[in-house]
PDB file of N, CA and C in Angstrom:
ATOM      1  N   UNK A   1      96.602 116.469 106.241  1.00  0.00           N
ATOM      2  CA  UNK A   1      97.557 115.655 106.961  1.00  0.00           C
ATOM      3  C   UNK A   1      96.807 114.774 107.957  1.00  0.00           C
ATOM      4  N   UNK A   2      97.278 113.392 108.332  1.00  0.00           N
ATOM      5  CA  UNK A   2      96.585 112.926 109.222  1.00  0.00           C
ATOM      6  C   UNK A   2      97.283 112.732 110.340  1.00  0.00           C
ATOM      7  N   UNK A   3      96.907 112.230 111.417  1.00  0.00           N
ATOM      8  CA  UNK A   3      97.464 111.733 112.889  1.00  0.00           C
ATOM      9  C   UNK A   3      98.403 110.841 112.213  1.00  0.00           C
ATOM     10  N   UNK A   4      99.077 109.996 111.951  1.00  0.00           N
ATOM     11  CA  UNK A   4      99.950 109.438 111.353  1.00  0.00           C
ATOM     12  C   UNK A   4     101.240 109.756 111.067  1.00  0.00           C
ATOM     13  N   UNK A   5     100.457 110.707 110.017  1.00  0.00           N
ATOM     14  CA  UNK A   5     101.888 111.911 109.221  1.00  0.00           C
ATOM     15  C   UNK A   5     101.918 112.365 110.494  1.00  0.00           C
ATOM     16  N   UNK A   6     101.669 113.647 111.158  1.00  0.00           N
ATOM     17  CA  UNK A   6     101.551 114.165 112.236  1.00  0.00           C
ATOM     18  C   UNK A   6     102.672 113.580 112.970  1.00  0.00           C
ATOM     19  N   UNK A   7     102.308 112.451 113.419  1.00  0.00           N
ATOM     20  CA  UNK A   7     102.994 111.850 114.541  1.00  0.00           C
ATOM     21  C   UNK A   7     104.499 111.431 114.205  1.00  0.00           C
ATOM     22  N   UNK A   8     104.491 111.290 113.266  1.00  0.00           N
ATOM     23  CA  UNK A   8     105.922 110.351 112.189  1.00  0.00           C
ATOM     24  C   UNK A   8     107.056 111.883 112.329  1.00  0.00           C
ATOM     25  N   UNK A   9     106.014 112.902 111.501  1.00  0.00           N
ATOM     26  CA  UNK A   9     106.745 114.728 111.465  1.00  0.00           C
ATOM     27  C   UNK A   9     107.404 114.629 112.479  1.00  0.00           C
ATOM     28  N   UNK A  10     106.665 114.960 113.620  1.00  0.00           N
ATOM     29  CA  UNK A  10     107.258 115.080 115.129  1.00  0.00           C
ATOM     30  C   UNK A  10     108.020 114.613 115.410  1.00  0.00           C
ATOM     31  N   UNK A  11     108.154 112.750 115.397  1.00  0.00           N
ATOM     32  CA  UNK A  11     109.189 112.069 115.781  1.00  0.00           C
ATOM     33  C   UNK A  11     110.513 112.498 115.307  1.00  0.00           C
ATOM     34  N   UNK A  12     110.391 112.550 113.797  1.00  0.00           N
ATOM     35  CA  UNK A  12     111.327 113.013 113.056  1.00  0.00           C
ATOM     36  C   UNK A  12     112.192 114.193 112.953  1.00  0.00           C
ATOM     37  N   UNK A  13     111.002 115.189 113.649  1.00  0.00           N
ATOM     38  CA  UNK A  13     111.552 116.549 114.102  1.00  0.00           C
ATOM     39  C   UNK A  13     112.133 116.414 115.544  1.00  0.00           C
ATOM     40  N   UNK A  14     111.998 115.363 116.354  1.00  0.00           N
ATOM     41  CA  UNK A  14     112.579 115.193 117.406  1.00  0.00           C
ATOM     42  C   UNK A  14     113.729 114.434 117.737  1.00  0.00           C
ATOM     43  N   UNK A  15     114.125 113.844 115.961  1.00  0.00           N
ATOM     44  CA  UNK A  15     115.501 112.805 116.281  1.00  0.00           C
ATOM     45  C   UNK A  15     114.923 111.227 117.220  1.00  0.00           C
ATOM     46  N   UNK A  16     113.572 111.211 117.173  1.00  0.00           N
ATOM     47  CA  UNK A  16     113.190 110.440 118.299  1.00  0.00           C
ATOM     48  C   UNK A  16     112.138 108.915 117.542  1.00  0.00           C
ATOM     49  N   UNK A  17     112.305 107.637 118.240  1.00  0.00           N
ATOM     50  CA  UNK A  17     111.639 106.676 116.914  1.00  0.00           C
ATOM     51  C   UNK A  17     110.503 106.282 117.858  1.00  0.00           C
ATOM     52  N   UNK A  18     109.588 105.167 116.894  1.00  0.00           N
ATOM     53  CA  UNK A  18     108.640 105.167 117.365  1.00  0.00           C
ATOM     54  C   UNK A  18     109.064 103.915 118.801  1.00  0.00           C
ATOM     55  N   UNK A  19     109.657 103.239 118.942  1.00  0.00           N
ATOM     56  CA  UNK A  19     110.105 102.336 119.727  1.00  0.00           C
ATOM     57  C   UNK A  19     110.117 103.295 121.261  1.00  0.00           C
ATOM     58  N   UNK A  20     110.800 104.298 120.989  1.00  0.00           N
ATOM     59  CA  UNK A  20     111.039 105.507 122.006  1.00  0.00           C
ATOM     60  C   UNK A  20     109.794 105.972 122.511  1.00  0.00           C
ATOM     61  N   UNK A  21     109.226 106.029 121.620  1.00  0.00           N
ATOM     62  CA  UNK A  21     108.026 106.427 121.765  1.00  0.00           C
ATOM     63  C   UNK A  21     106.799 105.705 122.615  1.00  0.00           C
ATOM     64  N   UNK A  22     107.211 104.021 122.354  1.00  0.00           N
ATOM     65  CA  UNK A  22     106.343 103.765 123.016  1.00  0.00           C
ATOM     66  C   UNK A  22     106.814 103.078 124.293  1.00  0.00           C
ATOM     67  N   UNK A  23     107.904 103.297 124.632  1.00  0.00           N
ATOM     68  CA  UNK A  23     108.492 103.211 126.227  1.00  0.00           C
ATOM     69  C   UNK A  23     107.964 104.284 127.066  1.00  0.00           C
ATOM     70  N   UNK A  24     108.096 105.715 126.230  1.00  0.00           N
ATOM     71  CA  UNK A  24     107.611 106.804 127.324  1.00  0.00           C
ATOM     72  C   UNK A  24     106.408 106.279 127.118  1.00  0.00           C
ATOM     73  N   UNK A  25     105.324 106.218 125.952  1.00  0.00           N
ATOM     74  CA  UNK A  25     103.929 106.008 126.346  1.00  0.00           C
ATOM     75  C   UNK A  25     103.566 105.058 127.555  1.00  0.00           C
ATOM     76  N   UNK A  26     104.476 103.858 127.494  1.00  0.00           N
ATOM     77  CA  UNK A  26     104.061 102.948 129.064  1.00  0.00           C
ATOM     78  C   UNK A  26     104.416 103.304 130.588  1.00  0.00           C
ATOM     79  N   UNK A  27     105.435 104.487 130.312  1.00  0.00           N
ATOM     80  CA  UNK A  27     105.986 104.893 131.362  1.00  0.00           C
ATOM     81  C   UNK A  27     104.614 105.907 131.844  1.00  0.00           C
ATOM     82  N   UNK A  28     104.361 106.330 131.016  1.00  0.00           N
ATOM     83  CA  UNK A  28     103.430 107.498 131.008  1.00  0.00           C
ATOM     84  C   UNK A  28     102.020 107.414 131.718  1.00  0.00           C
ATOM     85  N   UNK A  29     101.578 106.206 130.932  1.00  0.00           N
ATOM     86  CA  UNK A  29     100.452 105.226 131.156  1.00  0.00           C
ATOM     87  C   UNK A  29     100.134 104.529 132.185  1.00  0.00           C
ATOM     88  N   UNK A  30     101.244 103.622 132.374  1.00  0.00           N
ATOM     89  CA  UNK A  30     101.437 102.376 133.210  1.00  0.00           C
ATOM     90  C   UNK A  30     100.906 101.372 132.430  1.00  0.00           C
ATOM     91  N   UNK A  31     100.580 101.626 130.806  1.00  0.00           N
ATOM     92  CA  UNK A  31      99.559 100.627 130.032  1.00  0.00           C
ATOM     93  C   UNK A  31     101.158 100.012 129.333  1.00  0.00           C
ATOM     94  N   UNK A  32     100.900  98.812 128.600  1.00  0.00           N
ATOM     95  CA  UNK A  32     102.062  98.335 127.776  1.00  0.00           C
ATOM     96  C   UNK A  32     102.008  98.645 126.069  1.00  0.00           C
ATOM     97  N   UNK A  33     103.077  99.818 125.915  1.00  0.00           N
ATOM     98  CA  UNK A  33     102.900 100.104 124.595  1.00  0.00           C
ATOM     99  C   UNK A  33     104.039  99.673 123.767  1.00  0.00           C
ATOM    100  N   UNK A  34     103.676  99.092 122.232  1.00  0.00           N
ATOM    101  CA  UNK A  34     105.065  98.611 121.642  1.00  0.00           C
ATOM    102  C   UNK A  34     104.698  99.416 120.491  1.00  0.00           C
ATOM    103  N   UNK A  35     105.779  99.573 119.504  1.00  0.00           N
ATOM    104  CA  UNK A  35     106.131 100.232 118.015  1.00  0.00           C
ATOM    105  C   UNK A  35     105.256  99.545 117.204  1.00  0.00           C
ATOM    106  N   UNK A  36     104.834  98.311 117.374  1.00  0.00           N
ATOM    107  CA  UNK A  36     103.736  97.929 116.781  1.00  0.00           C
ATOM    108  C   UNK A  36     102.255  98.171 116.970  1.00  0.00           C
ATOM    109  N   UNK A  37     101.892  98.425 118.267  1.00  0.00           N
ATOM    110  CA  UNK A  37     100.496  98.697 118.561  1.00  0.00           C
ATOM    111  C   UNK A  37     100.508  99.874 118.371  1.00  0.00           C
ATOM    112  N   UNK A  38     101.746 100.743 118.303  1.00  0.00           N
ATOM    113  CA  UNK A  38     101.361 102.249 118.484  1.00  0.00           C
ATOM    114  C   UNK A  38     101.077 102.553 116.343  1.00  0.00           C
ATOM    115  N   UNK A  39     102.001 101.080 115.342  1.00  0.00           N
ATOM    116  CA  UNK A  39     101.901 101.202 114.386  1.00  0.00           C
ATOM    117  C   UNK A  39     100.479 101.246 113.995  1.00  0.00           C
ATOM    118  N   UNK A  40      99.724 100.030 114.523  1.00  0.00           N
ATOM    119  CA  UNK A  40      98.908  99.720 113.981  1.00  0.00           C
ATOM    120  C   UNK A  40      97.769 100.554 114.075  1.00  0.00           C
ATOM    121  N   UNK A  41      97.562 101.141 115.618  1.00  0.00           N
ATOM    122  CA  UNK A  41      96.653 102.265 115.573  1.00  0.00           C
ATOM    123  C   UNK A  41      96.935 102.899 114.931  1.00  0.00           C
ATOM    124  N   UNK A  42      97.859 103.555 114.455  1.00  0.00           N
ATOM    125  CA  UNK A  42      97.911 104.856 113.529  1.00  0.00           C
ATOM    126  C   UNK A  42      97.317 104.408 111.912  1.00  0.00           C
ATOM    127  N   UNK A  43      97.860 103.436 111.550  1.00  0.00           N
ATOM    128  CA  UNK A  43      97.469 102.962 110.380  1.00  0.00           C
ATOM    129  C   UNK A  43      95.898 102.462 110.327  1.00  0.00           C
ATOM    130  N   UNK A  44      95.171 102.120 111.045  1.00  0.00           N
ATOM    131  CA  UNK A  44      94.023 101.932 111.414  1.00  0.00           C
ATOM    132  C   UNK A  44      93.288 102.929 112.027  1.00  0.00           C
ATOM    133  N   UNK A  45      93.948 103.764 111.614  1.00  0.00           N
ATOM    134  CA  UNK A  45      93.195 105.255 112.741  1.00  0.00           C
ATOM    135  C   UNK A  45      92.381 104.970 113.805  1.00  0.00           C
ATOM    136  N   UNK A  46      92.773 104.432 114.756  1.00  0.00           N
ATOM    137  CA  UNK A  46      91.807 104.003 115.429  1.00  0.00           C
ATOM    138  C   UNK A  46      92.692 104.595 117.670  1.00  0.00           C
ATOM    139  N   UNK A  47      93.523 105.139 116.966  1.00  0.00           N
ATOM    140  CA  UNK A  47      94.092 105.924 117.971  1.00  0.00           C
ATOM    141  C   UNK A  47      93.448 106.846 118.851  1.00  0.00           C
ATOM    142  N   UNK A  48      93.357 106.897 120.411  1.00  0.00           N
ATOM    143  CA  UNK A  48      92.203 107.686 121.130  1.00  0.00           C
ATOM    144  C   UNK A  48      92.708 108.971 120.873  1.00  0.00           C
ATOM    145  N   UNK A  49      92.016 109.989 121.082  1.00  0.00           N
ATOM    146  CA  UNK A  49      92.485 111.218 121.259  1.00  0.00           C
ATOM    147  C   UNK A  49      93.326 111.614 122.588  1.00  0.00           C
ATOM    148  N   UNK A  50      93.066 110.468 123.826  1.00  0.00           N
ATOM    149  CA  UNK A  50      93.749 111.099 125.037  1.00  0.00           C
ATOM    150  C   UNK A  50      95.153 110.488 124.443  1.00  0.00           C
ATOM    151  N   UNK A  51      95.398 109.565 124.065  1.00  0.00           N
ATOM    152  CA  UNK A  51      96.871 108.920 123.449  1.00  0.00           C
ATOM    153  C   UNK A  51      97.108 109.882 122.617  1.00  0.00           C
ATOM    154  N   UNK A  52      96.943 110.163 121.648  1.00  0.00           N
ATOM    155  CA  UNK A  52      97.232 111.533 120.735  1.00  0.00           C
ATOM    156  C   UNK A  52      98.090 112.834 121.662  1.00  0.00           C
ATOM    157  N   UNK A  53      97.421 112.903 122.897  1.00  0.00           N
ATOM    158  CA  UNK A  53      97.160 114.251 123.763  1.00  0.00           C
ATOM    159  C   UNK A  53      98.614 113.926 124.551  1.00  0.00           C
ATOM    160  N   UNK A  54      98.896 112.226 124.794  1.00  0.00           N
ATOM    161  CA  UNK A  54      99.775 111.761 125.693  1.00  0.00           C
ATOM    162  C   UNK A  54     101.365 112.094 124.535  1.00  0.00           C
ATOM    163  N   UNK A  55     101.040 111.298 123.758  1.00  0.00           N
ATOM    164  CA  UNK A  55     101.966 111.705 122.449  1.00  0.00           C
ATOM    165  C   UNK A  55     102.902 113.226 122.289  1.00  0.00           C
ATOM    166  N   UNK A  56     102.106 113.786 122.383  1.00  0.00           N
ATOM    167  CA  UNK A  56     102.150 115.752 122.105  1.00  0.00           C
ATOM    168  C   UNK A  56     102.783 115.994 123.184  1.00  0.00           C
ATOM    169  N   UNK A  57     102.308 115.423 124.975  1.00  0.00           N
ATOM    170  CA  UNK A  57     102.838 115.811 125.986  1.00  0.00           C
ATOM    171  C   UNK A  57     104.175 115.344 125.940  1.00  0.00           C
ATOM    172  N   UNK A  58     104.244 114.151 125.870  1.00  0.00           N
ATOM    173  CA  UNK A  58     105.712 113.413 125.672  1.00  0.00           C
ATOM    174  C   UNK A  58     106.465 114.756 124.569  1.00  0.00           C
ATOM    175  N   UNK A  59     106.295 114.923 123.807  1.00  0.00           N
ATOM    176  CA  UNK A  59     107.159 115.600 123.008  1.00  0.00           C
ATOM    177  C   UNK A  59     107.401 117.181 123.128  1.00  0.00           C
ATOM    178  N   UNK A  60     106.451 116.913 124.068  1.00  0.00           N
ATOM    179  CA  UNK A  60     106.453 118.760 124.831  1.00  0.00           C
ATOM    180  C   UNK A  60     105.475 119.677 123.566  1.00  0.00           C
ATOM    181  N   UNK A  61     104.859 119.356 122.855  1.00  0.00           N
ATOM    182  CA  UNK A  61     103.567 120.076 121.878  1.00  0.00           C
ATOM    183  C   UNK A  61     102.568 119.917 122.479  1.00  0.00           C
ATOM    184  N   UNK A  62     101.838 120.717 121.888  1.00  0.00           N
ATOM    185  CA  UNK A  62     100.357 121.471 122.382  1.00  0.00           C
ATOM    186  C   UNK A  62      99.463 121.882 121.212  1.00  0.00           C
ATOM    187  N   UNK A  63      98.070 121.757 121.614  1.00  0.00           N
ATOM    188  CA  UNK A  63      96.972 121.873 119.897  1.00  0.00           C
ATOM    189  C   UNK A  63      96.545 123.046 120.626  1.00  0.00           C
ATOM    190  N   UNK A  64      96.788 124.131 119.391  1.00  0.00           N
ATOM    191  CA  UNK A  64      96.157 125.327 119.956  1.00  0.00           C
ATOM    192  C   UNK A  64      94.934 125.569 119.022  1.00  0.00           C
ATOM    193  N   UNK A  65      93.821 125.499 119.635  1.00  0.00           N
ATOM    194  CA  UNK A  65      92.691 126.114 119.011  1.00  0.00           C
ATOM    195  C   UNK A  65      92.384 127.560 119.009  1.00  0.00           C
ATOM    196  N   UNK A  66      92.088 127.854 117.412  1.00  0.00           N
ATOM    197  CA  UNK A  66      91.531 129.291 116.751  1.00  0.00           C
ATOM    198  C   UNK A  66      90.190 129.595 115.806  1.00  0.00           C
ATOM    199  N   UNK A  67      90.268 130.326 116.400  1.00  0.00           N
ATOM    200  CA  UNK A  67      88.668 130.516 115.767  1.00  0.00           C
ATOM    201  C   UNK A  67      88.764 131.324 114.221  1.00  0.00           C
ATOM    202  N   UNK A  68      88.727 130.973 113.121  1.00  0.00           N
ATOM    203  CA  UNK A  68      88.624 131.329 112.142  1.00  0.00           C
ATOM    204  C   UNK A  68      88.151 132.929 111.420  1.00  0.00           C
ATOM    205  N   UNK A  69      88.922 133.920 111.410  1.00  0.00           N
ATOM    206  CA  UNK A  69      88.452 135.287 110.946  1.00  0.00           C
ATOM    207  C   UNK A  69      87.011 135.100 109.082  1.00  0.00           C
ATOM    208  N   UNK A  70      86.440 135.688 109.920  1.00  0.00           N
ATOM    209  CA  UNK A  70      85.392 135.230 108.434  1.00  0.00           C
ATOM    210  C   UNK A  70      85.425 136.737 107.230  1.00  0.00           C
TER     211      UNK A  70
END
């Protein structure tokens, strides 16, 4: 799965669009985010990880890291 799918899931699991999405991101920020820049990074993977991190917070998720049983 990528950051993309990821992000689209969520929205979708949240009833919530990307337009929405990128009002809280500017609110969040103080940076200016639209449904298009937030498109195009995703499609360009070129999305930071702290935006990723801002994303997750907005939606109230969290990346839990595990260490793999061998």
């Amino acid at each position: 799965m990528s950051v993309k799918e990821d992000v689209k899931q969520l929205l979708a699991k949240e009833g919530k669009t990307m337009t929405w999405l990128a009002v809280q991101m500017t609110q969040e920020s103080g940076k200016k985010y639209t449904m298009k820049s937030i498109s195009d990074k995703l499609a360009r993977k070129t999305m930071q990880y702290e935006e990723f991190m801002m994303i997750l917070k907005i939606l109230d998720y969290t990346i839990k890291f595990e260490k793999k049983c061998k």
